[in-house]
ModelCIF file with pLDDT and N, C-alpha, C, O atoms, coordinates in Angstrom:
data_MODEL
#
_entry.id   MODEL 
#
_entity.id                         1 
_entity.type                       polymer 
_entity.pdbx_number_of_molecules   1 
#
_entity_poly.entity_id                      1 
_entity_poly.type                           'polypeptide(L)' 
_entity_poly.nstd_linkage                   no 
_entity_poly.nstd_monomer                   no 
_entity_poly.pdbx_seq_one_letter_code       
;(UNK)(UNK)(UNK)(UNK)(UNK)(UNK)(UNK)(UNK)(UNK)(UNK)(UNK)(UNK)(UNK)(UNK)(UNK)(UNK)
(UNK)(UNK)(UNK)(UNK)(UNK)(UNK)(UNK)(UNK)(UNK)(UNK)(UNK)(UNK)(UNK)(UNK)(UNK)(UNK)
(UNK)(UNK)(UNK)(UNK)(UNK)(UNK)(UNK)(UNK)(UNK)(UNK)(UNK)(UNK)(UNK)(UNK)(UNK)(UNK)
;
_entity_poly.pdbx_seq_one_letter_code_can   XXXXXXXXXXXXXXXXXXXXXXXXXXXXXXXXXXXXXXXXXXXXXXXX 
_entity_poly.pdbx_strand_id                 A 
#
loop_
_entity_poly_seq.entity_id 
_entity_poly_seq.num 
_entity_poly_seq.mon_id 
_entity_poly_seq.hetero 
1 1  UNK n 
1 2  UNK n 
1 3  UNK n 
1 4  UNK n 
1 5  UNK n 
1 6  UNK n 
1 7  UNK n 
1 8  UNK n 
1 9  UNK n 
1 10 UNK n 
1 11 UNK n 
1 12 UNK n 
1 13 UNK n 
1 14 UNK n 
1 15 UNK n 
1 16 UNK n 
1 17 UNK n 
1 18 UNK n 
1 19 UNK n 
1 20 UNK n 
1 21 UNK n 
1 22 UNK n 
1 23 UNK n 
1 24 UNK n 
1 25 UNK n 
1 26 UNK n 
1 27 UNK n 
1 28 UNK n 
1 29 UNK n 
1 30 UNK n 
1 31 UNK n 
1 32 UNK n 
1 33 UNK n 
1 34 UNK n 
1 35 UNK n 
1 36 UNK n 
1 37 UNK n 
1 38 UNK n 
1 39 UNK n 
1 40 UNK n 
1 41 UNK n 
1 42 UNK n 
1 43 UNK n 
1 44 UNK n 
1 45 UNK n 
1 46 UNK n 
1 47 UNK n 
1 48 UNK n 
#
_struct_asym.id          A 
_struct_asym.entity_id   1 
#
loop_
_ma_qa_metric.id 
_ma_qa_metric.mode 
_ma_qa_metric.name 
_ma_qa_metric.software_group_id 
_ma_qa_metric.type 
1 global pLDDT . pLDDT 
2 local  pLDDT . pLDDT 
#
_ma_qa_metric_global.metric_id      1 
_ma_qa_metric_global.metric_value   95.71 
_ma_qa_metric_global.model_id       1 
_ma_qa_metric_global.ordinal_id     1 
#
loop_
_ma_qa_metric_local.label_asym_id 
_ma_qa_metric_local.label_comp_id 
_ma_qa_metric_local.label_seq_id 
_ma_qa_metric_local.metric_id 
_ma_qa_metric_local.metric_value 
_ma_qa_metric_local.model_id 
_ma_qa_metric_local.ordinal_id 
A UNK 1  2 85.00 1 1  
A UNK 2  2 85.00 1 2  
A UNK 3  2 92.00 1 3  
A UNK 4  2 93.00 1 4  
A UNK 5  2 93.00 1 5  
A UNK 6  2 93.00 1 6  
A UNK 7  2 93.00 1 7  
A UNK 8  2 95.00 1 8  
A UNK 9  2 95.00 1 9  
A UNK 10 2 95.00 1 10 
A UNK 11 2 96.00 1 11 
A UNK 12 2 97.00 1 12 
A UNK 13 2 97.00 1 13 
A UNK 14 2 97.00 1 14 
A UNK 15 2 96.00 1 15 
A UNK 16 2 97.00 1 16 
A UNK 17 2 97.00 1 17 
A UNK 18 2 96.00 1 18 
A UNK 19 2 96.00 1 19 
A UNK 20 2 97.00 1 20 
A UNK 21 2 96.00 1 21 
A UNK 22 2 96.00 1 22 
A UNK 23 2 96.00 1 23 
A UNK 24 2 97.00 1 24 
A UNK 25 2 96.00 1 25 
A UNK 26 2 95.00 1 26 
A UNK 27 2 95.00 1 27 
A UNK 28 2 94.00 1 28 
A UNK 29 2 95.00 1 29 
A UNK 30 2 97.00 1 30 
A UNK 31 2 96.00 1 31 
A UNK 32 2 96.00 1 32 
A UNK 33 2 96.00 1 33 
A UNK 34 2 97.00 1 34 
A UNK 35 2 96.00 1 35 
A UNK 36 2 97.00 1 36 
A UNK 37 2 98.00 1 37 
A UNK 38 2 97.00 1 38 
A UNK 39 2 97.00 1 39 
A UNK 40 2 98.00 1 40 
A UNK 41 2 98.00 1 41 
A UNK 42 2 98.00 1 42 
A UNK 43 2 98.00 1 43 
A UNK 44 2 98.00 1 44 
A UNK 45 2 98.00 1 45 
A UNK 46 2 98.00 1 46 
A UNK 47 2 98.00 1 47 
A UNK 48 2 98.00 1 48 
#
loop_
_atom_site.group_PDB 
_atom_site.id 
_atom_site.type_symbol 
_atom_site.label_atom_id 
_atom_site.label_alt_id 
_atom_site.label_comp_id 
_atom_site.label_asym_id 
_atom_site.label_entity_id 
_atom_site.label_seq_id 
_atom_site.pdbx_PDB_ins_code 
_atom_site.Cartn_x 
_atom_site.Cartn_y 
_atom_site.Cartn_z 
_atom_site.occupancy 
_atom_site.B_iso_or_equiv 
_atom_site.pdbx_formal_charge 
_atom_site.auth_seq_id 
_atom_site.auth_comp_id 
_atom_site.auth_asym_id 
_atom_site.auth_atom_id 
_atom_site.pdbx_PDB_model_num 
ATOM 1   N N  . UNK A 1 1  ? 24.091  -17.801 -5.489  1.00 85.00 ? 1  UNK A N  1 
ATOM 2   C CA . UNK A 1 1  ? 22.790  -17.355 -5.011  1.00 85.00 ? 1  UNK A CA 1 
ATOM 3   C C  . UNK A 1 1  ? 22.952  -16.045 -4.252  1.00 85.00 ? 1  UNK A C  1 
ATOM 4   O O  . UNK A 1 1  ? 23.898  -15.896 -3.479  1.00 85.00 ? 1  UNK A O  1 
ATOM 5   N N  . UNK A 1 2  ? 22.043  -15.092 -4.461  1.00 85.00 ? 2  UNK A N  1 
ATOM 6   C CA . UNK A 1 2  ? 21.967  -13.649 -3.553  1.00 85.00 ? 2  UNK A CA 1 
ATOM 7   C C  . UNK A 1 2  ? 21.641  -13.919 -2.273  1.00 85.00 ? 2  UNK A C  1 
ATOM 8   O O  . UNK A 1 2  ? 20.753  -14.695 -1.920  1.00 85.00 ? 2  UNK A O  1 
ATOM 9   N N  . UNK A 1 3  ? 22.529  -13.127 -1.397  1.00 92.00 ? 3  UNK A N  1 
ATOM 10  C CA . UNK A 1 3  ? 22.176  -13.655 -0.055  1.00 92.00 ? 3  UNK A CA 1 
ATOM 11  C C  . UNK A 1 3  ? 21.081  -13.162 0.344   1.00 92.00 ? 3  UNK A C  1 
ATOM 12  O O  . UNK A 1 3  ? 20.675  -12.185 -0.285  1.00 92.00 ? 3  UNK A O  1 
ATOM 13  N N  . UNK A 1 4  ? 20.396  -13.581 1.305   1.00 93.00 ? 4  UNK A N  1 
ATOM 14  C CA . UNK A 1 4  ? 18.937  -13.997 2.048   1.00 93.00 ? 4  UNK A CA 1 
ATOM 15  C C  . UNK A 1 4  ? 18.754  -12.094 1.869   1.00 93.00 ? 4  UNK A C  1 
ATOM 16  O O  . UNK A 1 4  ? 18.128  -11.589 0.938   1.00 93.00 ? 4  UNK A O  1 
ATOM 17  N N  . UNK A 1 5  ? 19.187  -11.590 2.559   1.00 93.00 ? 5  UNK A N  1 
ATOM 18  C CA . UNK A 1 5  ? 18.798  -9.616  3.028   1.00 93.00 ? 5  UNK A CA 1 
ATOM 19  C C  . UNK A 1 5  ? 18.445  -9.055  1.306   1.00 93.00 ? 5  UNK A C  1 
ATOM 20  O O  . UNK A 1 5  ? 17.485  -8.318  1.080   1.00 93.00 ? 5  UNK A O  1 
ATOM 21  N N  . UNK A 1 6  ? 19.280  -9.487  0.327   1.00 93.00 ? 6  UNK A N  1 
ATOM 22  C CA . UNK A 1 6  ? 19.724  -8.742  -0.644  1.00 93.00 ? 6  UNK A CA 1 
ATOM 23  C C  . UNK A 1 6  ? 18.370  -9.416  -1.397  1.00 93.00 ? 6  UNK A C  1 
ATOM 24  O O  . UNK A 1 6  ? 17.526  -8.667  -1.888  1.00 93.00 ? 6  UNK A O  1 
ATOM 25  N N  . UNK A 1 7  ? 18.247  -10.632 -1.443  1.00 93.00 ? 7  UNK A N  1 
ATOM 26  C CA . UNK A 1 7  ? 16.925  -10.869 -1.751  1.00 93.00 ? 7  UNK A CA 1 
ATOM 27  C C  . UNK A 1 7  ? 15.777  -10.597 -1.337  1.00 93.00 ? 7  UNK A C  1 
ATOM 28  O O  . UNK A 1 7  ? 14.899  -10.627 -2.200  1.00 93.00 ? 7  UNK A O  1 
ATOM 29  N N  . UNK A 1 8  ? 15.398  -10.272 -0.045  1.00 95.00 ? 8  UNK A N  1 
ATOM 30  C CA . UNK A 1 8  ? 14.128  -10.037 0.707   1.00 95.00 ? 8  UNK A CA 1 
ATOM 31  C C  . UNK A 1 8  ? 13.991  -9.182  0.062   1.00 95.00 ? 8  UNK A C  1 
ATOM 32  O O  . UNK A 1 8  ? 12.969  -9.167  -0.624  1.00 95.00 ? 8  UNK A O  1 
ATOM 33  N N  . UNK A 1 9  ? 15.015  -7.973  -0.042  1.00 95.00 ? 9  UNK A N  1 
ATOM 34  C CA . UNK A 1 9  ? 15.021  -6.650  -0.423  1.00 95.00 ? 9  UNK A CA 1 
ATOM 35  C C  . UNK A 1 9  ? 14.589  -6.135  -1.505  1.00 95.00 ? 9  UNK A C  1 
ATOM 36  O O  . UNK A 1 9  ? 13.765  -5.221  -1.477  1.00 95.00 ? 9  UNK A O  1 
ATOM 37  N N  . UNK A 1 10 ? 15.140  -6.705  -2.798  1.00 95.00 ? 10 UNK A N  1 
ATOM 38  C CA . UNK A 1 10 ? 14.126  -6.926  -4.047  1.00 95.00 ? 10 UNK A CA 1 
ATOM 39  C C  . UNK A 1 10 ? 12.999  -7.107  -3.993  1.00 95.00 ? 10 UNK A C  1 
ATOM 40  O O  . UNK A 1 10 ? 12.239  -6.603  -4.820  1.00 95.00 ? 10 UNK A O  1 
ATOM 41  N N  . UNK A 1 11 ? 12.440  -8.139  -2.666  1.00 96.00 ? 11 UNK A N  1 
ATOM 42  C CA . UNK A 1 11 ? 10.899  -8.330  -3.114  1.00 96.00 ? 11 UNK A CA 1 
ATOM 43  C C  . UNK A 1 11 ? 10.104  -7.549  -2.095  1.00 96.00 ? 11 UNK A C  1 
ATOM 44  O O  . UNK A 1 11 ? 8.882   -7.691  -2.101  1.00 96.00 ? 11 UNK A O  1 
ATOM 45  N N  . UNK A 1 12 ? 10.733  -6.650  -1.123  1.00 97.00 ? 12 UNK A N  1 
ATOM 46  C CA . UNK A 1 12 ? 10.054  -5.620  -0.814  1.00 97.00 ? 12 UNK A CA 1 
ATOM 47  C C  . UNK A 1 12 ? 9.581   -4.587  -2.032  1.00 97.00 ? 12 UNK A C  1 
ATOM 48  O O  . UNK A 1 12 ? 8.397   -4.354  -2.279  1.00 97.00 ? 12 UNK A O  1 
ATOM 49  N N  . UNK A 1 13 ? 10.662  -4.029  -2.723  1.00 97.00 ? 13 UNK A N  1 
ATOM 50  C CA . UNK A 1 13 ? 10.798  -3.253  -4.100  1.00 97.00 ? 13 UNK A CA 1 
ATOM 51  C C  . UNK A 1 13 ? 9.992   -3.702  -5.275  1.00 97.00 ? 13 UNK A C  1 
ATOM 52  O O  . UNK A 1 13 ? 9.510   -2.833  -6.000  1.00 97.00 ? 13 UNK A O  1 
ATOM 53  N N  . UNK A 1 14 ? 9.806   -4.878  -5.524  1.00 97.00 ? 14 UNK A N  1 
ATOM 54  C CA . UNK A 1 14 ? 8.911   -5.613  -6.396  1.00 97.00 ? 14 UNK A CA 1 
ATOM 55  C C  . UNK A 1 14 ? 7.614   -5.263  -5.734  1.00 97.00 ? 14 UNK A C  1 
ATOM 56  O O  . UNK A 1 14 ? 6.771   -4.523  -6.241  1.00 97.00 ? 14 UNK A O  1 
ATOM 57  N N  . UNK A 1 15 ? 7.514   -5.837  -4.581  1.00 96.00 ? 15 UNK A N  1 
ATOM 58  C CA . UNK A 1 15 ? 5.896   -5.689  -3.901  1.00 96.00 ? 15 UNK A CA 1 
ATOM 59  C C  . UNK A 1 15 ? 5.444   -4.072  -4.023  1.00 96.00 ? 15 UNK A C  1 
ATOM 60  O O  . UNK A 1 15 ? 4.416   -3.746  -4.617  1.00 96.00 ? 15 UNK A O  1 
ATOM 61  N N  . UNK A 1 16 ? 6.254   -3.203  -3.448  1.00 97.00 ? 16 UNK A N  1 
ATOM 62  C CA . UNK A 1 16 ? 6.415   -1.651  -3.132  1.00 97.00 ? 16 UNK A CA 1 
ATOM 63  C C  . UNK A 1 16 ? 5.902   -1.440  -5.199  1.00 97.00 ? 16 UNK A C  1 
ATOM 64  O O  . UNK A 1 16 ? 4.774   -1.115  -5.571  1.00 97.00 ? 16 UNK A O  1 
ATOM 65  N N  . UNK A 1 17 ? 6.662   -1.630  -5.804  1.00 97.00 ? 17 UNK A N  1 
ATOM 66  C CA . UNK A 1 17 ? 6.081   -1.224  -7.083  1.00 97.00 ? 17 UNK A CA 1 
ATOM 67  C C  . UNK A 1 17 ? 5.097   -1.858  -7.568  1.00 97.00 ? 17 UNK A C  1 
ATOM 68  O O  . UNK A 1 17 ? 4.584   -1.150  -8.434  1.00 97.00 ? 17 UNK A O  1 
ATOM 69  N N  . UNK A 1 18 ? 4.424   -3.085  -7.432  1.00 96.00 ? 18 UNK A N  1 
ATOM 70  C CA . UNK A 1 18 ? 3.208   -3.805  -7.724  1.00 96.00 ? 18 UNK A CA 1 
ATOM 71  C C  . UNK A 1 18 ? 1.994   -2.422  -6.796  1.00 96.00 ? 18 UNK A C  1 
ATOM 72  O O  . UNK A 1 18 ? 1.136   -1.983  -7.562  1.00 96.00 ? 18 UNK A O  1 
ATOM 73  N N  . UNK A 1 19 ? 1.969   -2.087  -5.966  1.00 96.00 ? 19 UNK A N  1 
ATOM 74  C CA . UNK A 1 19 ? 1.315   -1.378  -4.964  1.00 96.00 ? 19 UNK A CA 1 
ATOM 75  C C  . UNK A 1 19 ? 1.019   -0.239  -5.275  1.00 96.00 ? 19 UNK A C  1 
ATOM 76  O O  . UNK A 1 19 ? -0.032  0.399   -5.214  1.00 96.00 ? 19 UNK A O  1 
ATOM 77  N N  . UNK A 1 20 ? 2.156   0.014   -5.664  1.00 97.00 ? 20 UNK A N  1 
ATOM 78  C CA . UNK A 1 20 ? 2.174   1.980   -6.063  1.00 97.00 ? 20 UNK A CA 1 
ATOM 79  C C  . UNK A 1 20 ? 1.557   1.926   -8.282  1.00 97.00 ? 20 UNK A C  1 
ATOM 80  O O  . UNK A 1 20 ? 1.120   2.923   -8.857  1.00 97.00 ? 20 UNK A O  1 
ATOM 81  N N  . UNK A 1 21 ? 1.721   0.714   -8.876  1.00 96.00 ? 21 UNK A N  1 
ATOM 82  C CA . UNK A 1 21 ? 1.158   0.061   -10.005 1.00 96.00 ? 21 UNK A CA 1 
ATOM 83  C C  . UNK A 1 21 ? -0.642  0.487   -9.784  1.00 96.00 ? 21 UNK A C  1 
ATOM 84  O O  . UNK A 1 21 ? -1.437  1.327   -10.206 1.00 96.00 ? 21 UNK A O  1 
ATOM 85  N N  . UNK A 1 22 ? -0.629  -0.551  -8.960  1.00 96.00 ? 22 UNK A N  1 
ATOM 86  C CA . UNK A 1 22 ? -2.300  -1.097  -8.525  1.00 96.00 ? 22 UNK A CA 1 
ATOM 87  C C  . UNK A 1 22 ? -2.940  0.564   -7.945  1.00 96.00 ? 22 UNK A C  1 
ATOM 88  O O  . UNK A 1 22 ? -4.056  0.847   -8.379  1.00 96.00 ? 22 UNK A O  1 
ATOM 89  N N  . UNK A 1 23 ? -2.631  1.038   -7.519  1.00 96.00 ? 23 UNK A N  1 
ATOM 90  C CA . UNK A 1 23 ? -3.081  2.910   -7.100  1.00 96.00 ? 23 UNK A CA 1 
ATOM 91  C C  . UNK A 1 23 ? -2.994  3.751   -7.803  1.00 96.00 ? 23 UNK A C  1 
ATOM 92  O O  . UNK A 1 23 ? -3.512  4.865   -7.885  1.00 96.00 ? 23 UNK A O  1 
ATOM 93  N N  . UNK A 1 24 ? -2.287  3.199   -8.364  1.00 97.00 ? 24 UNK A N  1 
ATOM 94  C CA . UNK A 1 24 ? -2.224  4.763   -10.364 1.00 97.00 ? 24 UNK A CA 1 
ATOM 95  C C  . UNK A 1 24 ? -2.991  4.226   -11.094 1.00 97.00 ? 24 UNK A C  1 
ATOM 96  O O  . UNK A 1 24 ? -4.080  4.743   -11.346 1.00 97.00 ? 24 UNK A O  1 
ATOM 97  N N  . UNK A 1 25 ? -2.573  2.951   -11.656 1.00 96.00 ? 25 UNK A N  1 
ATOM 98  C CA . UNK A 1 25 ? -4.030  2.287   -12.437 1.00 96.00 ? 25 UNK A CA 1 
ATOM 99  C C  . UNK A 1 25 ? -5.238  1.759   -12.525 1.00 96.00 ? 25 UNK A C  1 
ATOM 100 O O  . UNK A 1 25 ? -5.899  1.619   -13.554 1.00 96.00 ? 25 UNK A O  1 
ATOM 101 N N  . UNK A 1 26 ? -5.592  1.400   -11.196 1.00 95.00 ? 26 UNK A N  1 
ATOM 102 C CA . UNK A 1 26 ? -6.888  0.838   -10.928 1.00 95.00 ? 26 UNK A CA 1 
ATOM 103 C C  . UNK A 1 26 ? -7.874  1.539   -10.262 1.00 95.00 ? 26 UNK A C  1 
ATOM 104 O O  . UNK A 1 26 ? -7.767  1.392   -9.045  1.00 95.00 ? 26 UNK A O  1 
ATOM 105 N N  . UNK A 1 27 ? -9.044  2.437   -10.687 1.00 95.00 ? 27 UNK A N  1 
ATOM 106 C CA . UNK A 1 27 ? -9.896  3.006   -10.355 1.00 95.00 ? 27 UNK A CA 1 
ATOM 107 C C  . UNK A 1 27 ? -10.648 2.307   -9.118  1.00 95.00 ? 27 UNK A C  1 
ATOM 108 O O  . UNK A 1 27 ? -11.315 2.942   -8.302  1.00 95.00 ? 27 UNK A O  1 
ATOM 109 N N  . UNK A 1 28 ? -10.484 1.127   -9.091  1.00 94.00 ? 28 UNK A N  1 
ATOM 110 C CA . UNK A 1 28 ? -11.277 0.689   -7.915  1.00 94.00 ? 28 UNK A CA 1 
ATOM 111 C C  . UNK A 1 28 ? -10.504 0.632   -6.703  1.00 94.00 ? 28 UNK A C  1 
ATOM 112 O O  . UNK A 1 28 ? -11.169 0.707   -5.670  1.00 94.00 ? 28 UNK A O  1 
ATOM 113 N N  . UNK A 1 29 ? -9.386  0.527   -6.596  1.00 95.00 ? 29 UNK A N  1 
ATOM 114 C CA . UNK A 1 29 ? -8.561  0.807   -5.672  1.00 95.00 ? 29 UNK A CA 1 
ATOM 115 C C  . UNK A 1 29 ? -8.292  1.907   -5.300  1.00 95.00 ? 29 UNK A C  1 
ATOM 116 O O  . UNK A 1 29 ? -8.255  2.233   -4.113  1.00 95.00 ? 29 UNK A O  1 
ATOM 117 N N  . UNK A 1 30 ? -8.084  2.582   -6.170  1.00 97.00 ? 30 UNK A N  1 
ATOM 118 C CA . UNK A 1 30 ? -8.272  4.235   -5.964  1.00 97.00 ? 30 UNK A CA 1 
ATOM 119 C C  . UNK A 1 30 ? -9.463  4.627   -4.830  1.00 97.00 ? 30 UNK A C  1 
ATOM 120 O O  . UNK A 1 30 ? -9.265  5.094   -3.709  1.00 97.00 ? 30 UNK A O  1 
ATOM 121 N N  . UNK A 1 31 ? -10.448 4.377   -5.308  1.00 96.00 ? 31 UNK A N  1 
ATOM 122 C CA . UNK A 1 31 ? -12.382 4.675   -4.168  1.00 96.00 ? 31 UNK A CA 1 
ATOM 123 C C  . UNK A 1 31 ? -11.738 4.222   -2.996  1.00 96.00 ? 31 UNK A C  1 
ATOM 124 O O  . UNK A 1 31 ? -11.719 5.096   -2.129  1.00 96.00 ? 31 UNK A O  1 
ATOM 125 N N  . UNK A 1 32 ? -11.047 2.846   -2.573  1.00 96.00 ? 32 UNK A N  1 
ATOM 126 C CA . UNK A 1 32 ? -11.216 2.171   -1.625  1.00 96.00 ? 32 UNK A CA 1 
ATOM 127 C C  . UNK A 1 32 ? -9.715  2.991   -0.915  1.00 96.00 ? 32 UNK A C  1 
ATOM 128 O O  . UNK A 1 32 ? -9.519  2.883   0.296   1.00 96.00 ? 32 UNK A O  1 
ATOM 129 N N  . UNK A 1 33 ? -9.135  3.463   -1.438  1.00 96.00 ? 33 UNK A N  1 
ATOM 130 C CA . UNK A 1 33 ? -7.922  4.213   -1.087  1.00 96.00 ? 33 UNK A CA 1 
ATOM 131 C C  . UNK A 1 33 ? -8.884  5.718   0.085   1.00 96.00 ? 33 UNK A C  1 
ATOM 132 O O  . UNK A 1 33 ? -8.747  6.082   1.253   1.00 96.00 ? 33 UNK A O  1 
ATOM 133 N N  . UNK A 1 34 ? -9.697  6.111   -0.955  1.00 97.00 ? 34 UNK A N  1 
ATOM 134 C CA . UNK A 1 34 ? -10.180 7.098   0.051   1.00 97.00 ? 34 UNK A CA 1 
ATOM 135 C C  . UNK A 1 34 ? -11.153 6.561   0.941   1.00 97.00 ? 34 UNK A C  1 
ATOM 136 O O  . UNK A 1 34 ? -11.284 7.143   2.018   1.00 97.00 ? 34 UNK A O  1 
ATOM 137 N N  . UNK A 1 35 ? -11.704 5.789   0.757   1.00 96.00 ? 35 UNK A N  1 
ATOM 138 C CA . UNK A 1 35 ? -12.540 5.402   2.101   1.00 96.00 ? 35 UNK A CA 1 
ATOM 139 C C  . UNK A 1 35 ? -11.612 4.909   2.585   1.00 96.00 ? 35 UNK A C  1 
ATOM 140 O O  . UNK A 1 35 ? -11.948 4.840   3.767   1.00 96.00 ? 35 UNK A O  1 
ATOM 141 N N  . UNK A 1 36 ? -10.389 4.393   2.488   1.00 97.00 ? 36 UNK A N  1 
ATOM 142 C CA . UNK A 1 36 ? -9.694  3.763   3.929   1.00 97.00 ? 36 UNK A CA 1 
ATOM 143 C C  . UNK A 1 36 ? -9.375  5.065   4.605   1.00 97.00 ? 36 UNK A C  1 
ATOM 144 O O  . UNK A 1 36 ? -9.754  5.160   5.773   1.00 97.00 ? 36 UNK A O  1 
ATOM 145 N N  . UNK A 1 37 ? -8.673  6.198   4.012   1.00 98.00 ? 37 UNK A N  1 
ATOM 146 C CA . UNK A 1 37 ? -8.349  7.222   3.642   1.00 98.00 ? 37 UNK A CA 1 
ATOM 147 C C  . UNK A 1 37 ? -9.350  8.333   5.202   1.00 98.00 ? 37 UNK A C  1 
ATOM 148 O O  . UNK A 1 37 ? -8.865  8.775   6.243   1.00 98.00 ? 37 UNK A O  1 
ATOM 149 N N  . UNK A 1 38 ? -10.707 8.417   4.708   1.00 97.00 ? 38 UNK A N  1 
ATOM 150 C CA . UNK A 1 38 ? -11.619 8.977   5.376   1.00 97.00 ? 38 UNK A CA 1 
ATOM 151 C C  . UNK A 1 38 ? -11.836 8.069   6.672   1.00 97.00 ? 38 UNK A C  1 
ATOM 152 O O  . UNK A 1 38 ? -11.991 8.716   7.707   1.00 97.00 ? 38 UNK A O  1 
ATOM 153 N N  . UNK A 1 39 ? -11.884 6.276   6.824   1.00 97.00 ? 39 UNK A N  1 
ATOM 154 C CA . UNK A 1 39 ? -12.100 5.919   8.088   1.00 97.00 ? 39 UNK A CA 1 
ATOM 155 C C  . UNK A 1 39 ? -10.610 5.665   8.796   1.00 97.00 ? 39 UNK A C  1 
ATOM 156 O O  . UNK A 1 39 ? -10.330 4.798   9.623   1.00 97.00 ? 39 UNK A O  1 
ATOM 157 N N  . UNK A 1 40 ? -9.682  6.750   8.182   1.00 98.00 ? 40 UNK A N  1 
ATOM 158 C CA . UNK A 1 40 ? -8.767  6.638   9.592   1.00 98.00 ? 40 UNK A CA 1 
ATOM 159 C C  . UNK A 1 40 ? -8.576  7.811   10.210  1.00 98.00 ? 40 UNK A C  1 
ATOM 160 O O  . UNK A 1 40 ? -8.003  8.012   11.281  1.00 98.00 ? 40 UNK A O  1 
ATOM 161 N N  . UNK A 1 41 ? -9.410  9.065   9.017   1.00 98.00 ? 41 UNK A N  1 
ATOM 162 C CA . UNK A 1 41 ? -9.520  10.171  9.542   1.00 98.00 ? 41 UNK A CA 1 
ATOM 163 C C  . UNK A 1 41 ? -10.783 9.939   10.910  1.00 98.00 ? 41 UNK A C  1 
ATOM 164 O O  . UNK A 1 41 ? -10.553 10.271  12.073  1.00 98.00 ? 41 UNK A O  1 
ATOM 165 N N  . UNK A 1 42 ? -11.922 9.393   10.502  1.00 98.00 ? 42 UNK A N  1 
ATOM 166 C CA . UNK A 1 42 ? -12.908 9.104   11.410  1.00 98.00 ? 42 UNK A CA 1 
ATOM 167 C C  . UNK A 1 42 ? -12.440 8.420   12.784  1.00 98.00 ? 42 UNK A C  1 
ATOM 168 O O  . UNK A 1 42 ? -13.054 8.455   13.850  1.00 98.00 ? 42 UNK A O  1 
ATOM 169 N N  . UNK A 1 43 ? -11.026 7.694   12.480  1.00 98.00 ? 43 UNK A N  1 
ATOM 170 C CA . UNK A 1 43 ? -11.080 6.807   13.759  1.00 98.00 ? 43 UNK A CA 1 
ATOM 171 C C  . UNK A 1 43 ? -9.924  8.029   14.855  1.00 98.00 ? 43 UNK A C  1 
ATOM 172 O O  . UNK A 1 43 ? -10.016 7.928   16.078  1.00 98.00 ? 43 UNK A O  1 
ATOM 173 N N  . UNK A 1 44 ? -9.387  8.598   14.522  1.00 98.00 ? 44 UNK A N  1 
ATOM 174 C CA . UNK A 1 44 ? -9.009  10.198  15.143  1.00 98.00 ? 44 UNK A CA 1 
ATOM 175 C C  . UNK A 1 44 ? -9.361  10.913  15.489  1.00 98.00 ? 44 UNK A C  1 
ATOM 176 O O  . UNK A 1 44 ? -8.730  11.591  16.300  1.00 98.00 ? 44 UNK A O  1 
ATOM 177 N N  . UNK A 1 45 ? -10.698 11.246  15.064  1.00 98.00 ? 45 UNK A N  1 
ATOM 178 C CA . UNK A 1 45 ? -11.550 12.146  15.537  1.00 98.00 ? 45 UNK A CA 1 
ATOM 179 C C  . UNK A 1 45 ? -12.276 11.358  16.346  1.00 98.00 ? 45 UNK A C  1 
ATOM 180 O O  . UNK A 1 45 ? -12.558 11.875  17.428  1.00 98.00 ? 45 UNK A O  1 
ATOM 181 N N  . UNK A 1 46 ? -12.766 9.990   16.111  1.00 98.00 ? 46 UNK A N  1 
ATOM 182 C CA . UNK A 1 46 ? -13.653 9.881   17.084  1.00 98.00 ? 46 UNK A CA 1 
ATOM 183 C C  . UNK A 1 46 ? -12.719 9.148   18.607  1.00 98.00 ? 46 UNK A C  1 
ATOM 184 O O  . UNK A 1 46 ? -13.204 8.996   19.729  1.00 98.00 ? 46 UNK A O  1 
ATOM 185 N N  . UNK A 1 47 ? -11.337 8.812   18.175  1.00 98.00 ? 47 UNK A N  1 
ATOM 186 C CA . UNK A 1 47 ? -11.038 8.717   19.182  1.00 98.00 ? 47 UNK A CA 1 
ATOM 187 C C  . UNK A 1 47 ? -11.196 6.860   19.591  1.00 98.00 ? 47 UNK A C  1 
ATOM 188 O O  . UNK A 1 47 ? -11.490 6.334   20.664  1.00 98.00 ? 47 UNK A O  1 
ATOM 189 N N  . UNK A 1 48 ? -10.857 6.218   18.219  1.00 98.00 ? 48 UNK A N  1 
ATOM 190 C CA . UNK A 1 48 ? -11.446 4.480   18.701  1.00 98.00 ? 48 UNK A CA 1 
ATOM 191 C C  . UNK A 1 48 ? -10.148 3.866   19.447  1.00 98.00 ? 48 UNK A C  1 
ATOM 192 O O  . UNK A 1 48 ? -10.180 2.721   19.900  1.00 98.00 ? 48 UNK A O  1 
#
């Protein structure tokens, strides 16, 4: 069995490429990418 680190580690890399997958291909994630995008610019400027 792979030890415990060497495994987590893969499924950071698995998750990390499911993520960066889901943002190139999915248009709806994409929109919601820039509105998260724009309300963290908003929360800087306004200072929350």
């Amino acid at each position: 069995e792979e030890p415990f680190v060497t495994n987590r580690l893969k499924s950071v890399r698995y998750a990390l490429r499911g993520a960066w997958l889901l943002l190139r291909t999915e248009s709806s994630i994409q929109i919601q990418a820039v509105i998260a995008a724009l309300v963290t610019v908003a929360g800087f400027y306004y200072g929350i």
